[in-house]
PDB file of N, CA and C in Angstrom:
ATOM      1  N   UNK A   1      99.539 356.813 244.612  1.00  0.00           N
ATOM      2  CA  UNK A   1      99.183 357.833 245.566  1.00  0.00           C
ATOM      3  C   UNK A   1     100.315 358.829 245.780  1.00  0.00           C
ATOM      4  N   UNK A   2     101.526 358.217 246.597  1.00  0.00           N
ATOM      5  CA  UNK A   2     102.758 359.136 246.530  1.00  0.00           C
ATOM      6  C   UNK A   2     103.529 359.499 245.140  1.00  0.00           C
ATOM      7  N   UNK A   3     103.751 360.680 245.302  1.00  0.00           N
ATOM      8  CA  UNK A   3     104.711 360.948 244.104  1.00  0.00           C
ATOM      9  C   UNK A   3     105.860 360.990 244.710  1.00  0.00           C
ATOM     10  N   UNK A   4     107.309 360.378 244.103  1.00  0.00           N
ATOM     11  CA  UNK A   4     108.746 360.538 244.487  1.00  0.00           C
ATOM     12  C   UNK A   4     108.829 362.322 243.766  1.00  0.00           C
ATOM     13  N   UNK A   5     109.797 362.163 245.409  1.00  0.00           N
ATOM     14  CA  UNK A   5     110.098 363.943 245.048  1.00  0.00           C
ATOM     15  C   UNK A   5     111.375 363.979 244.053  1.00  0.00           C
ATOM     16  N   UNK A   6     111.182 364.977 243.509  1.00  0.00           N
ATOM     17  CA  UNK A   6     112.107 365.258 242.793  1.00  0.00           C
ATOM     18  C   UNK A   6     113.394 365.764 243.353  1.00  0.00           C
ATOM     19  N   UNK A   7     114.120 365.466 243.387  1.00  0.00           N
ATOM     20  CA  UNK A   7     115.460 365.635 243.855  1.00  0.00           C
ATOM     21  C   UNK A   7     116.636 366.670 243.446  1.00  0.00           C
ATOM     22  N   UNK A   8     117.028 367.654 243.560  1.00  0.00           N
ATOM     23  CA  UNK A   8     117.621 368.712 242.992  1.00  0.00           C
ATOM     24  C   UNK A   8     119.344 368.485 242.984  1.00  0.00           C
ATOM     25  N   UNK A   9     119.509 368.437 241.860  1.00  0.00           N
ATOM     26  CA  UNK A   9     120.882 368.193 242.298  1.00  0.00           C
ATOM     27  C   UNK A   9     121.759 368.749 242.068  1.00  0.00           C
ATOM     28  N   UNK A  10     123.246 368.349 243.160  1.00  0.00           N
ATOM     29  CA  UNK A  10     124.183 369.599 243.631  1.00  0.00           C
ATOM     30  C   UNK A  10     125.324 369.290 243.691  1.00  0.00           C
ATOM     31  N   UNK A  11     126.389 370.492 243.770  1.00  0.00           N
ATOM     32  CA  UNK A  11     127.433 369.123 243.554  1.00  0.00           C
ATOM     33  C   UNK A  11     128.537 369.492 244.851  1.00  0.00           C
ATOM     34  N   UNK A  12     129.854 369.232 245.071  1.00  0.00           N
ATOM     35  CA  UNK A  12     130.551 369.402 246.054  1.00  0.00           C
ATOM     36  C   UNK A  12     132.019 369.568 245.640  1.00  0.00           C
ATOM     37  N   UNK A  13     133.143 369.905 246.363  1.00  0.00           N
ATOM     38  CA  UNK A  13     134.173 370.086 245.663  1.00  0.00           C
ATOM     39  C   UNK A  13     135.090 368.875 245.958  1.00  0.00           C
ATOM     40  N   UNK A  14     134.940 368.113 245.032  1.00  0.00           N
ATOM     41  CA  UNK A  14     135.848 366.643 244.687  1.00  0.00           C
ATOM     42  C   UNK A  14     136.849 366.423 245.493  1.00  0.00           C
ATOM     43  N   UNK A  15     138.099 367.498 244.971  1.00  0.00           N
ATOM     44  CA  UNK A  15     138.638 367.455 245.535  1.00  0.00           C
ATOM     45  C   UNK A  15     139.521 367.396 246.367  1.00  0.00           C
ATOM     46  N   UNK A  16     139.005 368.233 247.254  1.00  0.00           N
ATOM     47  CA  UNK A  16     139.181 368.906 248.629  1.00  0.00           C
ATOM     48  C   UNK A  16     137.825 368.196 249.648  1.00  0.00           C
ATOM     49  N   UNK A  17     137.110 367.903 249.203  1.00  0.00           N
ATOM     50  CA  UNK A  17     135.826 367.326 250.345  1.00  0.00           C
ATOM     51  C   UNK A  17     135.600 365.854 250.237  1.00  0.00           C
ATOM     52  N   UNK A  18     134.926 365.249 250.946  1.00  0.00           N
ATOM     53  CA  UNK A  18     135.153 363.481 251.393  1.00  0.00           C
ATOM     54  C   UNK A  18     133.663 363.962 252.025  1.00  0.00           C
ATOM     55  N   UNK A  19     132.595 363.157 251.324  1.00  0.00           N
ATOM     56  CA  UNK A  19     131.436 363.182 251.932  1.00  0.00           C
ATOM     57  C   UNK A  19     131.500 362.104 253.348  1.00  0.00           C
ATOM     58  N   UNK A  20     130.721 362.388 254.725  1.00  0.00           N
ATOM     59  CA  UNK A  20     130.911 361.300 255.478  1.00  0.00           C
ATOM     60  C   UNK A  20     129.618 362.294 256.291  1.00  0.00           C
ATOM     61  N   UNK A  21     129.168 361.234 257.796  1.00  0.00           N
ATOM     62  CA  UNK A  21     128.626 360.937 257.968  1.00  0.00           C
ATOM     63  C   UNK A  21     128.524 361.360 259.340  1.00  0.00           C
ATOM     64  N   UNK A  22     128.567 362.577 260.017  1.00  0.00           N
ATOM     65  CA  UNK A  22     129.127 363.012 261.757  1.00  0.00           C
ATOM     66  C   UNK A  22     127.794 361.667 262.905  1.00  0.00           C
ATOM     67  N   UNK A  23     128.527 361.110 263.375  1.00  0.00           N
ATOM     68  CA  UNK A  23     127.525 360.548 264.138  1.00  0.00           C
ATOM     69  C   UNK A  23     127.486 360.764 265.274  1.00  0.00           C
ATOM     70  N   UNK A  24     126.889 361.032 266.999  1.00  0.00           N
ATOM     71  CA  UNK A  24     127.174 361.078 267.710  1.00  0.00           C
ATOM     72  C   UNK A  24     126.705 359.836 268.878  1.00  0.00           C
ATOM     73  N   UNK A  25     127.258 359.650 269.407  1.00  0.00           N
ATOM     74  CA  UNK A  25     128.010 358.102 270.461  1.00  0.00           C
ATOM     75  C   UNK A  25     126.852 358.512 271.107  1.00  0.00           C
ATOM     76  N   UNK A  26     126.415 359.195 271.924  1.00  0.00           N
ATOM     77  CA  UNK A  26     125.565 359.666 273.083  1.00  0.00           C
ATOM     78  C   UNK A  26     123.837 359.563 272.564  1.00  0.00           C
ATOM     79  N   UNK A  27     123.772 360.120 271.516  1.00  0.00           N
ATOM     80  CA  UNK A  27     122.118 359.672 271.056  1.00  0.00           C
ATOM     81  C   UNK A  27     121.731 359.550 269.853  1.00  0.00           C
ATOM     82  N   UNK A  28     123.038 359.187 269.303  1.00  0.00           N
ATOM     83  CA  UNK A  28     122.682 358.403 267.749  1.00  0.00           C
ATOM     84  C   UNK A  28     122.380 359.291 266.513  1.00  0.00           C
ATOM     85  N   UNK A  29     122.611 360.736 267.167  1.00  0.00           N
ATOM     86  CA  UNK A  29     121.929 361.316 265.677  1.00  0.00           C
ATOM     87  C   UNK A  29     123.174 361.607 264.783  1.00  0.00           C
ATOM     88  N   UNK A  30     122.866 361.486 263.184  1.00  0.00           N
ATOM     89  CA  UNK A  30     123.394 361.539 262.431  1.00  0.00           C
ATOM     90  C   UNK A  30     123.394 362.993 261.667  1.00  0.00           C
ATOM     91  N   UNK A  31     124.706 363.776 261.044  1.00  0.00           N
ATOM     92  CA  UNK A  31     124.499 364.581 260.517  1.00  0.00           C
ATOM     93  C   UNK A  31     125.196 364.475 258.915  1.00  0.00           C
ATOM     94  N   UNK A  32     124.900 364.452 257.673  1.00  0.00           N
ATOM     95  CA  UNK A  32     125.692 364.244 256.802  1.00  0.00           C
ATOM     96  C   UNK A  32     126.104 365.688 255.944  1.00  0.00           C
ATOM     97  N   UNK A  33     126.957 365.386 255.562  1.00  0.00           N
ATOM     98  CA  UNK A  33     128.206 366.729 255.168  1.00  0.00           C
ATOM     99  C   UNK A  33     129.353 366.355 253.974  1.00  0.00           C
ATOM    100  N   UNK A  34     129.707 367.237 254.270  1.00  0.00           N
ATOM    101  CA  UNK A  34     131.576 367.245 253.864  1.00  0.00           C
ATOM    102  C   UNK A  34     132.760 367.544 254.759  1.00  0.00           C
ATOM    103  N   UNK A  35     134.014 367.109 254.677  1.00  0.00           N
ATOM    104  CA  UNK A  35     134.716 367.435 255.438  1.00  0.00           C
ATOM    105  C   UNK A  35     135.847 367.764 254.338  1.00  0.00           C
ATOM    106  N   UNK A  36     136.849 368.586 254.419  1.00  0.00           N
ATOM    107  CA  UNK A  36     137.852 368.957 254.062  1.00  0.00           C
ATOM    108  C   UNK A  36     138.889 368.490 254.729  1.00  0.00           C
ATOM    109  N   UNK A  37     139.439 367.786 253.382  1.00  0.00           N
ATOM    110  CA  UNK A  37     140.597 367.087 253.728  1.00  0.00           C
ATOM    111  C   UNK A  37     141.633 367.733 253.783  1.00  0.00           C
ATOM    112  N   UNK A  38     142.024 368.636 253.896  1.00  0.00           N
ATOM    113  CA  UNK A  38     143.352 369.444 254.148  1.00  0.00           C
ATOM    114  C   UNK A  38     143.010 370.124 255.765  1.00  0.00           C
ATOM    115  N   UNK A  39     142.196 370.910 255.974  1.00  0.00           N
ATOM    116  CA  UNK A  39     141.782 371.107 257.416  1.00  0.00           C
ATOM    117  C   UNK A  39     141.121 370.686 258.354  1.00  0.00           C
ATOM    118  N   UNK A  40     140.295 369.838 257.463  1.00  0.00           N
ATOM    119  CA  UNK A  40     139.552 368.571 258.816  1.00  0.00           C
ATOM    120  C   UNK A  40     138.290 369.429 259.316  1.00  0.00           C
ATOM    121  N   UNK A  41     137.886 370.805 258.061  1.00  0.00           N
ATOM    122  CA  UNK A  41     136.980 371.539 258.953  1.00  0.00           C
ATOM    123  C   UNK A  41     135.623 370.835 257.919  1.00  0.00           C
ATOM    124  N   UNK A  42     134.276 370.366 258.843  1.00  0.00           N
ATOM    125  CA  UNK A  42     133.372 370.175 258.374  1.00  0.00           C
ATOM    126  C   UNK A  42     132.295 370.687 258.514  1.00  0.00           C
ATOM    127  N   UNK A  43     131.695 370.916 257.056  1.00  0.00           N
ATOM    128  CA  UNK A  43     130.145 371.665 256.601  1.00  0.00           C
ATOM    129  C   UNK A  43     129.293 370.464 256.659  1.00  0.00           C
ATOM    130  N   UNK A  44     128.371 370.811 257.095  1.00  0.00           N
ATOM    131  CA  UNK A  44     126.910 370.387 257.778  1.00  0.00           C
ATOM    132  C   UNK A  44     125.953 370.493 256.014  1.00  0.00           C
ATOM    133  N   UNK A  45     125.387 369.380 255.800  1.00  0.00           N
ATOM    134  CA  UNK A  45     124.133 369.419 255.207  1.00  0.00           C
ATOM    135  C   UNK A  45     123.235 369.243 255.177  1.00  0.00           C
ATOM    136  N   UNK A  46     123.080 368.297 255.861  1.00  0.00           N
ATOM    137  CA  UNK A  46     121.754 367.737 256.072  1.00  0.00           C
ATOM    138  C   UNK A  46     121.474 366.902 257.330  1.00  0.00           C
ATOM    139  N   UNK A  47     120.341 367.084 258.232  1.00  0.00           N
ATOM    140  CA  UNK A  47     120.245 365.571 259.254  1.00  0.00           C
ATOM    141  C   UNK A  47     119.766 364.585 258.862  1.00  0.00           C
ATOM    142  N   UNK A  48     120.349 363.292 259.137  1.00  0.00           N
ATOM    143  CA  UNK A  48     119.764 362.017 258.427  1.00  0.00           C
ATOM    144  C   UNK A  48     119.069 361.430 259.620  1.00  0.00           C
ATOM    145  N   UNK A  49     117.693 361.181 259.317  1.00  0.00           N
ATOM    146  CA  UNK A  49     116.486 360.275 260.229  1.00  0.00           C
ATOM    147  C   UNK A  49     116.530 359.093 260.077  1.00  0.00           C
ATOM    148  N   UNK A  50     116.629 359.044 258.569  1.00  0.00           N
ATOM    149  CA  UNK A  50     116.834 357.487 258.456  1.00  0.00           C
ATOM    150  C   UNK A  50     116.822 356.992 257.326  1.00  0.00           C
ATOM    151  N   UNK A  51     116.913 356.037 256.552  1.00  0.00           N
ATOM    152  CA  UNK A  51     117.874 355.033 255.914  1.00  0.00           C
ATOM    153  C   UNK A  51     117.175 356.446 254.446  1.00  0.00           C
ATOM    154  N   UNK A  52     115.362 356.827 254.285  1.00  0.00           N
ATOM    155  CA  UNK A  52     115.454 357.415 253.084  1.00  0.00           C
ATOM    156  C   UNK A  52     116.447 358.961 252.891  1.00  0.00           C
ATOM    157  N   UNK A  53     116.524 359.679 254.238  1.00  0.00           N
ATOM    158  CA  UNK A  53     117.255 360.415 254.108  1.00  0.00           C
ATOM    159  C   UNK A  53     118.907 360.220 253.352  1.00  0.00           C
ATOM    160  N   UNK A  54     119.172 359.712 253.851  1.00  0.00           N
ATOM    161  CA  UNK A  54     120.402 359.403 253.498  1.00  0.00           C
ATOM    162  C   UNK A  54     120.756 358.833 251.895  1.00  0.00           C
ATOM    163  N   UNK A  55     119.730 358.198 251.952  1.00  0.00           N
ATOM    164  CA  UNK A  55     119.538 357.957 250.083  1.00  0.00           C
ATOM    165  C   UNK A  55     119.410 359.335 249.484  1.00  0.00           C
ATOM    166  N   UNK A  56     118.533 360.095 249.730  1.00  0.00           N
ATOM    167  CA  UNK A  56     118.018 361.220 249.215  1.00  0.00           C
ATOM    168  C   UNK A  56     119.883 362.415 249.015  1.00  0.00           C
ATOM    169  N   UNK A  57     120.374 362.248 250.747  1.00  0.00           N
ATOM    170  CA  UNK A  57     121.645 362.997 250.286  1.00  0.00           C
ATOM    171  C   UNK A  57     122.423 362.363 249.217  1.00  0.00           C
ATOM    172  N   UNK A  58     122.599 360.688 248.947  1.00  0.00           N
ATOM    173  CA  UNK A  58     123.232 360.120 248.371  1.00  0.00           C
ATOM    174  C   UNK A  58     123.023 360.756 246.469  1.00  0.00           C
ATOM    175  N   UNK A  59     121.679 360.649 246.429  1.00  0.00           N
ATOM    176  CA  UNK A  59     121.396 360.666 245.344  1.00  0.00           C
ATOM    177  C   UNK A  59     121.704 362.431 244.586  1.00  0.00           C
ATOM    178  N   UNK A  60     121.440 363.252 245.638  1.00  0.00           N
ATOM    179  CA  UNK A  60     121.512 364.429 245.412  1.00  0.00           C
ATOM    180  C   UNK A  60     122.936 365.024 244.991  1.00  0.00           C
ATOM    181  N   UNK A  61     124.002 364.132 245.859  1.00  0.00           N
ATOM    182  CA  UNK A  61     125.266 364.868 245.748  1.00  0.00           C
ATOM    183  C   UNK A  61     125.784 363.746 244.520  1.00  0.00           C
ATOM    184  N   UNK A  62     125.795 362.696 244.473  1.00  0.00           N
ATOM    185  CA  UNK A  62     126.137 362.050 242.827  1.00  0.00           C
ATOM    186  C   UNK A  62     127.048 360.942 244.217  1.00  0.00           C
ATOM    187  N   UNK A  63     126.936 360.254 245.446  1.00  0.00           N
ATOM    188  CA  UNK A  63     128.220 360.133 245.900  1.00  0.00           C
ATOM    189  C   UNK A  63     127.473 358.192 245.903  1.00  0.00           C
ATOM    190  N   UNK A  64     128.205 357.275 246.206  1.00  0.00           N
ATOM    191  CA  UNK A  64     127.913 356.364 246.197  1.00  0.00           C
ATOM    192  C   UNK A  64     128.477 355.524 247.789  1.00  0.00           C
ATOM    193  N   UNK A  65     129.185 356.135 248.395  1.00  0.00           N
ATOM    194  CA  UNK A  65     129.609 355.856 249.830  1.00  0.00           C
ATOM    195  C   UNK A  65     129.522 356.948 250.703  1.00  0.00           C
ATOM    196  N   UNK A  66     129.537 356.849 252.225  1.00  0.00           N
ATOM    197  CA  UNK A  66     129.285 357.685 252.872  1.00  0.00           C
ATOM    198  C   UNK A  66     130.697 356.942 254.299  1.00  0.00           C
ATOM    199  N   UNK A  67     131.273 357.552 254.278  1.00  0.00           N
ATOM    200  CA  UNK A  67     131.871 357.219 255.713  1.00  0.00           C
ATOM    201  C   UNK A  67     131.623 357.984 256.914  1.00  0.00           C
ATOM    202  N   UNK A  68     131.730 356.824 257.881  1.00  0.00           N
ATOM    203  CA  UNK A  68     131.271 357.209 259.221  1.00  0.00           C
ATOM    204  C   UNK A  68     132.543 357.842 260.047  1.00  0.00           C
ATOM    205  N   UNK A  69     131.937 358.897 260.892  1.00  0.00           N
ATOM    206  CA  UNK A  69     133.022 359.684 261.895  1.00  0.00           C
ATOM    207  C   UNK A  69     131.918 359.768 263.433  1.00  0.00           C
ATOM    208  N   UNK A  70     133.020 359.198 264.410  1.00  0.00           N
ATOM    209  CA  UNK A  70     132.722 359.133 265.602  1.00  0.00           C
ATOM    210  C   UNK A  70     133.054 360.538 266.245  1.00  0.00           C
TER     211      UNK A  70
END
């Protein structure tokens, strides 16, 4: 019945960026990104709902971990 979507894929700059995971303490929502490791400034990509989202960023950016930031 469902078809898996096709997934477009993209890439990020190695590196200088650290994929992770903005979470917030107060109502749980998750935002996943990059952060730059020399300025600590982070780009926004996507909101994660839940466990398929987050696969979906996983799979898209080539990354195999995601770290969490409070």
């Amino acid at each position: 019945m469902f078809k898996k979507r096709q997934i477009q894929k993209a890439s990020y700059d190695k590196e200088n960026q650290i994929p992770i995971l903005k979470c917030s303490i107060c109502n749980g929502e998750q935002v996943a990104g990059f952060k730059n490791i020399h300025t600590g400034k982070f780009e926004e990509v996507m909101l994660i709902r839940n466990d398929r989202d987050l696969e979906e960023f996983k799979e898209k950016y080539g990354v195999e971990s995601v770290g969490k930031e409070y």
